[in-house]
Protein backbone atom coordinates (compact mmCIF):
# COMPACT_ATOMS: atom_id res chain seq x y z
CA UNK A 1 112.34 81.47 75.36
CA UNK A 2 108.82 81.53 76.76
CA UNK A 3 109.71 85.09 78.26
CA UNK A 4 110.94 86.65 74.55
CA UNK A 5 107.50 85.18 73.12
CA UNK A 6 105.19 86.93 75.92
CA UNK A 7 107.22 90.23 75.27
CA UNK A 8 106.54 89.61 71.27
CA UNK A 9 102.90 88.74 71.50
CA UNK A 10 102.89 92.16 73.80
CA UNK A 11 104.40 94.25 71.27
CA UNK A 12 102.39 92.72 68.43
CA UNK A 13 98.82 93.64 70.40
CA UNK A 14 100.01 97.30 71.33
CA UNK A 15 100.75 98.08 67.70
CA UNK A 16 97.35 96.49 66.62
CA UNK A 17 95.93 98.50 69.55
CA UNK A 18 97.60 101.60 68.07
CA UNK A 19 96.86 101.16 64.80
CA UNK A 20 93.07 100.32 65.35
CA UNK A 21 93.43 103.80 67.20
CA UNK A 22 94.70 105.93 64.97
CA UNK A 23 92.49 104.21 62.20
CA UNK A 24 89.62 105.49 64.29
CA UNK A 25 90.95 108.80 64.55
CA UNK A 26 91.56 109.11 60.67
CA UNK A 27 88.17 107.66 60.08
CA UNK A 28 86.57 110.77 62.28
CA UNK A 29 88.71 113.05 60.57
CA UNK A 30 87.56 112.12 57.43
CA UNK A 31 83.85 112.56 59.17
CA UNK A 32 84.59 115.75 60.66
CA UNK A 33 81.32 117.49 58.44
CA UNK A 34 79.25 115.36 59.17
CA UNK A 35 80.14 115.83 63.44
CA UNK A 36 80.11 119.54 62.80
CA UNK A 37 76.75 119.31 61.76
CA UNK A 38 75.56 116.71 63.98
CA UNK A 39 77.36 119.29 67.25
CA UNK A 40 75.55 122.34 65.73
CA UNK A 41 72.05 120.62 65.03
CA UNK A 42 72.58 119.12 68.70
CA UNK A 43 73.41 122.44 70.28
CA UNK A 44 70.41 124.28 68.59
CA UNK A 45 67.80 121.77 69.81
CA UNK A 46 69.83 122.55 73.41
CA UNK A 47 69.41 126.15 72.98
CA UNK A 48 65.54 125.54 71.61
CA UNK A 49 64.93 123.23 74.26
CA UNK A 50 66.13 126.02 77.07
CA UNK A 51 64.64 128.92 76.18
CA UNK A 52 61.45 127.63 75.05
CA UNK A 53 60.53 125.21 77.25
CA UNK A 54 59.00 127.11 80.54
CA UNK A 55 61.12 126.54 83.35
CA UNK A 56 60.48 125.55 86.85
CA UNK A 57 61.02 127.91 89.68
CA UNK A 58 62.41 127.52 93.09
CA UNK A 59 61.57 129.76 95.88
CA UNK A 60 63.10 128.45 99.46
CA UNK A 61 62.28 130.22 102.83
CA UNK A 62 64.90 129.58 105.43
CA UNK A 63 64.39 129.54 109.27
CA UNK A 64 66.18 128.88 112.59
CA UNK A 65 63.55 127.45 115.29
CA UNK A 66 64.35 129.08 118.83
CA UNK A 67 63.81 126.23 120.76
CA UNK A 68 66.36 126.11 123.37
CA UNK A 69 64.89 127.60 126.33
CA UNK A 70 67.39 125.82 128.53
CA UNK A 71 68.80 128.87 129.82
CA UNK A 72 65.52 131.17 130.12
CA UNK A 73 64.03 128.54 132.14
CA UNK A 74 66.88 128.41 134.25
CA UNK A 75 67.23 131.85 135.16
CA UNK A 76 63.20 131.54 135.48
CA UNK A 77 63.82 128.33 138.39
CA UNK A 78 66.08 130.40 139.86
CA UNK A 79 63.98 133.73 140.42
CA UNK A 80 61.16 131.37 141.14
CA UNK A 81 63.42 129.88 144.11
CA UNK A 82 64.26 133.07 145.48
CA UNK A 83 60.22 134.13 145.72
CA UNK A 84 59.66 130.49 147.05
CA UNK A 85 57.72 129.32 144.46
CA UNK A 86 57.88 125.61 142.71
CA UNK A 87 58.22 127.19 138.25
CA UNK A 88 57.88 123.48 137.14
CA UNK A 89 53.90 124.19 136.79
CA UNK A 90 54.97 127.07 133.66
CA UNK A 91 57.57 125.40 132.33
CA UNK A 92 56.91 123.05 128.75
CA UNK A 93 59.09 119.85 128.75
CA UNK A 94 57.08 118.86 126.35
CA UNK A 95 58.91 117.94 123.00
CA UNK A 96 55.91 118.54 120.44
CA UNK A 97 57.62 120.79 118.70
CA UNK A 98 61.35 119.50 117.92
CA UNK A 99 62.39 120.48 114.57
CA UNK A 100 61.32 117.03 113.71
CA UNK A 101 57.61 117.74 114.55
CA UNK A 102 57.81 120.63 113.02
CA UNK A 103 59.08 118.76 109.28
CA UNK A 104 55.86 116.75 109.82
CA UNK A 105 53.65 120.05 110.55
CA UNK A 106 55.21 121.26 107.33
CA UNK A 107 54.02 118.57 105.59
CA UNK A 108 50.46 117.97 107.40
CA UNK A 109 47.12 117.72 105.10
CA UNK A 110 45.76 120.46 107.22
CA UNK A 111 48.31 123.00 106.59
CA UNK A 112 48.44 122.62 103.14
CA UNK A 113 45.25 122.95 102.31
CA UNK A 114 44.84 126.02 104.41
CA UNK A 115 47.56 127.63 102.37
CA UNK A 116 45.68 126.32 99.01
CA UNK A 117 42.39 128.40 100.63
CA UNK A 118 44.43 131.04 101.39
CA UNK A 119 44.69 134.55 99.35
CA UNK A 120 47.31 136.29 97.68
CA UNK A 121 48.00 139.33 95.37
CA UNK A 122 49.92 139.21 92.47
CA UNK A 123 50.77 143.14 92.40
CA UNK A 124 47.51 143.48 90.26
CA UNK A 125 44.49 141.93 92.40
CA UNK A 126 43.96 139.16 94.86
CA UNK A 127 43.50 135.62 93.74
CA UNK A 128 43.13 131.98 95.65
CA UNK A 129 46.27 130.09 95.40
CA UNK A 130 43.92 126.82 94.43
CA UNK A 131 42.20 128.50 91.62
CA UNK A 132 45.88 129.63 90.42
CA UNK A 133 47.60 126.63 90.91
CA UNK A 134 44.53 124.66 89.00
CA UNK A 135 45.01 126.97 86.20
CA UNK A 136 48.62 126.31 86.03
CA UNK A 137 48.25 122.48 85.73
CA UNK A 138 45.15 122.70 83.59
CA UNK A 139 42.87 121.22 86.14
CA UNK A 140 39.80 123.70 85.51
CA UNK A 141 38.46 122.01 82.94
CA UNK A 142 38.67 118.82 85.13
CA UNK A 143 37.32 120.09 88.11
CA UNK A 144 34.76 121.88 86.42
CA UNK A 145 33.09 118.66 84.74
CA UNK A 146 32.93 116.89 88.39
CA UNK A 147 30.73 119.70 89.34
CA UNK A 148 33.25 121.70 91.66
CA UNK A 149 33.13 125.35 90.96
CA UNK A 150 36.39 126.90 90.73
CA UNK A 151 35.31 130.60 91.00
CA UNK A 152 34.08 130.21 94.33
CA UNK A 153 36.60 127.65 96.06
CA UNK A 154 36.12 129.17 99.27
CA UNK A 155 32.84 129.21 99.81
CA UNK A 156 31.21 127.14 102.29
CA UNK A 157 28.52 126.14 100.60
CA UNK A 158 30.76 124.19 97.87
CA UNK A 159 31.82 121.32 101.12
CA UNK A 160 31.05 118.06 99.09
CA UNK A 161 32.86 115.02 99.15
CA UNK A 162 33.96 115.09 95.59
CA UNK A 163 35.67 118.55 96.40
CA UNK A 164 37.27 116.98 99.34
CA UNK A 165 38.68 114.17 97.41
CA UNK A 166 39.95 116.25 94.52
CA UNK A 167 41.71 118.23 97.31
CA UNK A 168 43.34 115.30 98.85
CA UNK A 169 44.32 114.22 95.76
CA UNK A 170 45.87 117.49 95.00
CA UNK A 171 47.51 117.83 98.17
CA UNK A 172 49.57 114.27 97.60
CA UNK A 173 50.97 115.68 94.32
CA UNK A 174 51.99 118.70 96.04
CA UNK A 175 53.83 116.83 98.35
CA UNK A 176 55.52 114.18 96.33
CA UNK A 177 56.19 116.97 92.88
CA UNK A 178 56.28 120.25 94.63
CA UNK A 179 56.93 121.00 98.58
CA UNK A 180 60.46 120.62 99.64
CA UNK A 181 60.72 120.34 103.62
CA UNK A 182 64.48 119.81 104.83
CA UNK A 183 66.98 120.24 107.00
CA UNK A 184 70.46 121.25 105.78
CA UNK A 185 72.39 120.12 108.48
CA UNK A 186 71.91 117.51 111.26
CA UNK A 187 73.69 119.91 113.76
CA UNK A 188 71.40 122.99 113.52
CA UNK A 189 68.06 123.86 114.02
CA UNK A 190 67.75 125.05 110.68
CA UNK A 191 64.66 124.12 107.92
CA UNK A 192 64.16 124.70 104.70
CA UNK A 193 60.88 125.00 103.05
CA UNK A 194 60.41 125.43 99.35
CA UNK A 195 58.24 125.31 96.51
CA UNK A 196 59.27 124.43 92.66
CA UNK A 197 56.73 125.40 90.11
CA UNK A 198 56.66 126.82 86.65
CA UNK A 199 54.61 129.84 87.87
CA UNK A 200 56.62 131.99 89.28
CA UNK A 201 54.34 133.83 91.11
CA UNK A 202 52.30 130.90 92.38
CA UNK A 203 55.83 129.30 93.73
CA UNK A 204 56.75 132.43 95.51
CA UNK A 205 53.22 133.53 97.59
CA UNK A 206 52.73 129.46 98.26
CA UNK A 207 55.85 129.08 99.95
CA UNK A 208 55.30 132.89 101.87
CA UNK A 209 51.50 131.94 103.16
CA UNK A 210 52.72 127.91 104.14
CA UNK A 211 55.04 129.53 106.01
CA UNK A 212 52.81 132.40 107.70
CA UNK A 213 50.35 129.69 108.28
CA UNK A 214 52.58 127.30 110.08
CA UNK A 215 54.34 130.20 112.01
CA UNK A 216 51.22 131.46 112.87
CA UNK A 217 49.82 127.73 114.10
CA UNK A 218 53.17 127.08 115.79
CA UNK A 219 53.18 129.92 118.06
CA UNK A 220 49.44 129.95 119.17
CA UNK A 221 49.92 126.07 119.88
CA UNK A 222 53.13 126.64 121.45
CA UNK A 223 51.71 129.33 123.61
CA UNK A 224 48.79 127.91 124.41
CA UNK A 225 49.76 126.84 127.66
CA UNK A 226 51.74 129.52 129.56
CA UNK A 227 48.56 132.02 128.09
CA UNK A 228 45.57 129.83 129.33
CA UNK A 229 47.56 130.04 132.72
CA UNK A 230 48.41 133.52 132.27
CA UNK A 231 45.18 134.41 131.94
CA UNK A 232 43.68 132.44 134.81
CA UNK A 233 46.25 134.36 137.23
CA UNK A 234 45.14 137.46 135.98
CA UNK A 235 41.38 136.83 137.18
CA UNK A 236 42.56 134.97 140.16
CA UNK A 237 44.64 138.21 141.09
CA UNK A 238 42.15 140.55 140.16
CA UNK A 239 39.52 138.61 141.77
CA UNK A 240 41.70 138.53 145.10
CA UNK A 241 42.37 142.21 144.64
CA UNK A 242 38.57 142.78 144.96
CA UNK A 243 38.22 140.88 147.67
CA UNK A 244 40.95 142.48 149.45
CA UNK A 245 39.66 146.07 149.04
CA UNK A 246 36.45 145.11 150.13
CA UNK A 247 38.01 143.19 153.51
CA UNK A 248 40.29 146.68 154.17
CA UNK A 249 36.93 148.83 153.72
CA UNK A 250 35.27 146.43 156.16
CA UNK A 251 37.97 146.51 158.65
CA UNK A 252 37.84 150.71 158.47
CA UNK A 253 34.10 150.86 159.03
CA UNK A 254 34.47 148.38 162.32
CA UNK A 255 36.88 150.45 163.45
CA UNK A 256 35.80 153.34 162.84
CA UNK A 257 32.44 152.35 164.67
CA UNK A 258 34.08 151.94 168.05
CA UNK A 259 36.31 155.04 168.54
CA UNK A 260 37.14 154.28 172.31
CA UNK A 261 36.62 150.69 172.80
CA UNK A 262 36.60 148.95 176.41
CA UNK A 263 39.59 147.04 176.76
CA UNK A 264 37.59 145.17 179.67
CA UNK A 265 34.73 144.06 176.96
CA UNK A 266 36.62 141.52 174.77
CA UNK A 267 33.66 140.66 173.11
CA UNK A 268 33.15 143.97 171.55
CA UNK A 269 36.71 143.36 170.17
CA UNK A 270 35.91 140.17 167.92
CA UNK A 271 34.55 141.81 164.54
CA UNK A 272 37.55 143.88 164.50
CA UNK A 273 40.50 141.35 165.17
CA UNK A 274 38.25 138.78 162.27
CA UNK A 275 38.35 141.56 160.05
CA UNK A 276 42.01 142.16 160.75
CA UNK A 277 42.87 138.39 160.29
CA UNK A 278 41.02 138.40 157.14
CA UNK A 279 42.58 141.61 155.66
CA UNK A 280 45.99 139.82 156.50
CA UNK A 281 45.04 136.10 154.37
CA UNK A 282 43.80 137.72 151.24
CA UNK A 283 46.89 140.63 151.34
CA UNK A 284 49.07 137.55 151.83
CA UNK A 285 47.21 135.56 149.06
CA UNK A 286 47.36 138.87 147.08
CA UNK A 287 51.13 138.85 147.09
CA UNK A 288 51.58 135.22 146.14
CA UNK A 289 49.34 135.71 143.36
CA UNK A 290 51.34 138.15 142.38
CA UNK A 291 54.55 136.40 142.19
CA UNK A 292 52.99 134.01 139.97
CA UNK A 293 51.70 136.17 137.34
CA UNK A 294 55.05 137.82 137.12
CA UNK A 295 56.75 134.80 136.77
CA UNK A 296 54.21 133.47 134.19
CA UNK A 297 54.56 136.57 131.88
CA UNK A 298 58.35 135.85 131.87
CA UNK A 299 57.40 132.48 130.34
CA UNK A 300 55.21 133.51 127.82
CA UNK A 301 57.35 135.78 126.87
CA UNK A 302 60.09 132.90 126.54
CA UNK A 303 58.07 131.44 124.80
CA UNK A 304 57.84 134.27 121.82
CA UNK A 305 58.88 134.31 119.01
CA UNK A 306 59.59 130.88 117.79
CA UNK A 307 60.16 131.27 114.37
CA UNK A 308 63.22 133.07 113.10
CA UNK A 309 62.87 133.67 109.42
CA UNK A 310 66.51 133.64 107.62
CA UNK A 311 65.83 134.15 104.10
CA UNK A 312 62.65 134.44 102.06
CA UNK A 313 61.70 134.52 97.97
CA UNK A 314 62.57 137.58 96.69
CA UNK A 315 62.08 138.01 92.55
CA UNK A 316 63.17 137.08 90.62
CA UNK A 317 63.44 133.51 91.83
CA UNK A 318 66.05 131.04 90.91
CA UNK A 319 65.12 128.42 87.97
CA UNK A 320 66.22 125.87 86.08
CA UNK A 321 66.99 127.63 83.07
CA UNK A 322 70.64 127.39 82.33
CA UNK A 323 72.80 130.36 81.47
CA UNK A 324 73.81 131.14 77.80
CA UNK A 325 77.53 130.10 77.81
CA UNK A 326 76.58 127.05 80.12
CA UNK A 327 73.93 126.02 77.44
CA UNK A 328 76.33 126.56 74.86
CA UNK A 329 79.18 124.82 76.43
CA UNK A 330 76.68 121.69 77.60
CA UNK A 331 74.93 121.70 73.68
CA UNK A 332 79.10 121.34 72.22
CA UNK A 333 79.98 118.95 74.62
CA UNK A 334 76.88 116.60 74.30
CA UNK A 335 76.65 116.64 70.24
CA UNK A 336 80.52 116.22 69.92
CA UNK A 337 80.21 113.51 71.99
CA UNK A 338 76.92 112.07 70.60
CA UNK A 339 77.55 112.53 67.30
CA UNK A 340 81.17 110.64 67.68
CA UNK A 341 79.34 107.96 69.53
CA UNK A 342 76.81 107.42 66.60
CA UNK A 343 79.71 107.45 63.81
CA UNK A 344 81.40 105.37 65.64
CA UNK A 345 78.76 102.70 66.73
CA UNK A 346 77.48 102.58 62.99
CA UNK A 347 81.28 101.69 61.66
CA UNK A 348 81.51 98.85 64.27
CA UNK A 349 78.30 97.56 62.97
CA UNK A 350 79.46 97.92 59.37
CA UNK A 351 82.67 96.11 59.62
CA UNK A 352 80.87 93.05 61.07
């Protein structure tokens, strides 16, 4: 008995279900002007909204850092082996610049603000990417009244400490609402660096010079090693070669002194067999020398370049402006669906 009641109460709140249903159907039937109009008045405020609001534009420069010198440097130990000679001294285990590092370098105060100070050209003339950005988020006036003069940004004479603040602060809201530092995937060494703005222009040549810069920074630091000992090779070679010439002119003059010499008068001997012995220590010292400036032009050149540059901005740049039939189709589906949700919420709140 129980079981014929439970299928009777089930029956009873499916057809109330149904009927509320297609009451609500017949009730936005009988609305259907009023969601036409809603849907159209929604989809031209979409439309509006698109095309007349200035959209923000994304320029992305993509890179693959060539940091795995595993197998240079071991062809490197092993030609340093054969010539007897310990390549540990040229070789950079250090880790500064994992693609970690290099996020952070992205990132850094320093170069940021060198690529604000930095110059670019528009196709017309050449203008400072602070003064341009400043214009674009209506900061002259700003600037202007706490005594910073934006025509001459780059002068040295305008070093204050309000200018130094105001670039600070500007440099934190490039960071947090602009610059875009990432790393696609985990198992690459591939980064990302980008730059939204509504300027166009100003989001392309910021992300090209912050690049530049840092490529330029990372291979002078990253180089800075193998060419300081490069370079000190060099003049100890050269200085040994000097050295060496003069000891083999030496050695000719002594002998050519003594044409016949006594083989009884040892004495007479000496100068000749010291300038022998030394002709033979710096020829010697030449050659080593020399095996360690070859070896430490291999590793600067394994060390160059470091920066492999995928993809760059090209105009014109992506955006966030949608397409026509996407705006179109987005504006429909939104005011149908807003405009149902209104009727609807306003006949609950009338039948209470």
């Amino acid at each position: 008995m129980s079981t014929e009641n439970n299928n009777f109460e089930d029956k009873i709140s499916l057809s109330l279900l149904f009927e509320r249903v297609k009451n609500w159907v017949f009730f936005l039937l009988s609305k259907k002007g009023v969601i036409t109009l809603g849907t159209f008045c929604f989809l031209f405020f979409t439309i509006s909204y698109n095309y007349l609001i200035k959209p923000t534009y994304f320029a992305r420069t993509t890179f693959v850092l060539d940091n795995d010198s595993t197998s240079s440097m071991g062809d490197l130990s092993s030609l340093a082996s054969l010539a007897g000679i310990n390549a540990s001294s040229f070789i950079d285990a250090s880790s500064l610049f994992q693609i970690d590092n290099i996020q952070e370098l992205y990132r850094s105060n320093s170069m940021i603000k060198k690529t604000l100070m930095s110059i670019a050209n528009d196709g017309k003339k050449d203008f400072v990417l602070l003064r341009r950005f400043l214009k674009a988020e209506n900061l002259e006036n700003k600037w202007h009244k706490l005594g910073v003069d934006i025509n001459n940004l780059g002068s040295a004479k305008l070093v204050s400490r309000t200018k130094d603040s105001l670039v600070k602060n500007l440099i934190k809201r490039i960071k947090k609402e602009n610059l875009i530092v990432d790393k696609p995937s985990r198992k690459t060494t591939i980064l990302e660096i980008g730059f939204d703005h509504k300027d166009e222009i100003l989001a392309k040549t910021f992300n090209e010079n912050l690049v530049q810069i840092v490529n330029q920074f990372y291979n002078k630091t990253k180089t800075l090693k193998t060419g300081s000992n490069l370079k000190i090779l060099q003049r100890q070679s050269d200085s040994v070669k000097i050295v060496l010439d003069t000891s083999i002119m030496l050695l000719a003059e002594i002998d050519q002194s003594i044409p016949n010499p006594n083989p009884l008068s040892k004495v007479n001997l000496v100068p000749y067999q010291k300038a022998m012995i030394d002709v033979q220590a710096n020829s010697a010292i030449y050659q080593e020398l020399l095996k360690q400036l070859e070896l430490a032009k291999v590793t600067h050149r394994n060390n160059m370049p470091l920066i492999q540059v995928i993809d760059s901005p090209n105009y014109p740049l992506e955006n966030s402006r949608w397409k026509l039939f996407k705006t179109i189709l987005y504006g429909i589906i939104f005011g149908l669906g807003f405009s149902v949700f209104l009727l609807s919420f306003k006949r609950t709140i009338d039948s209470l």
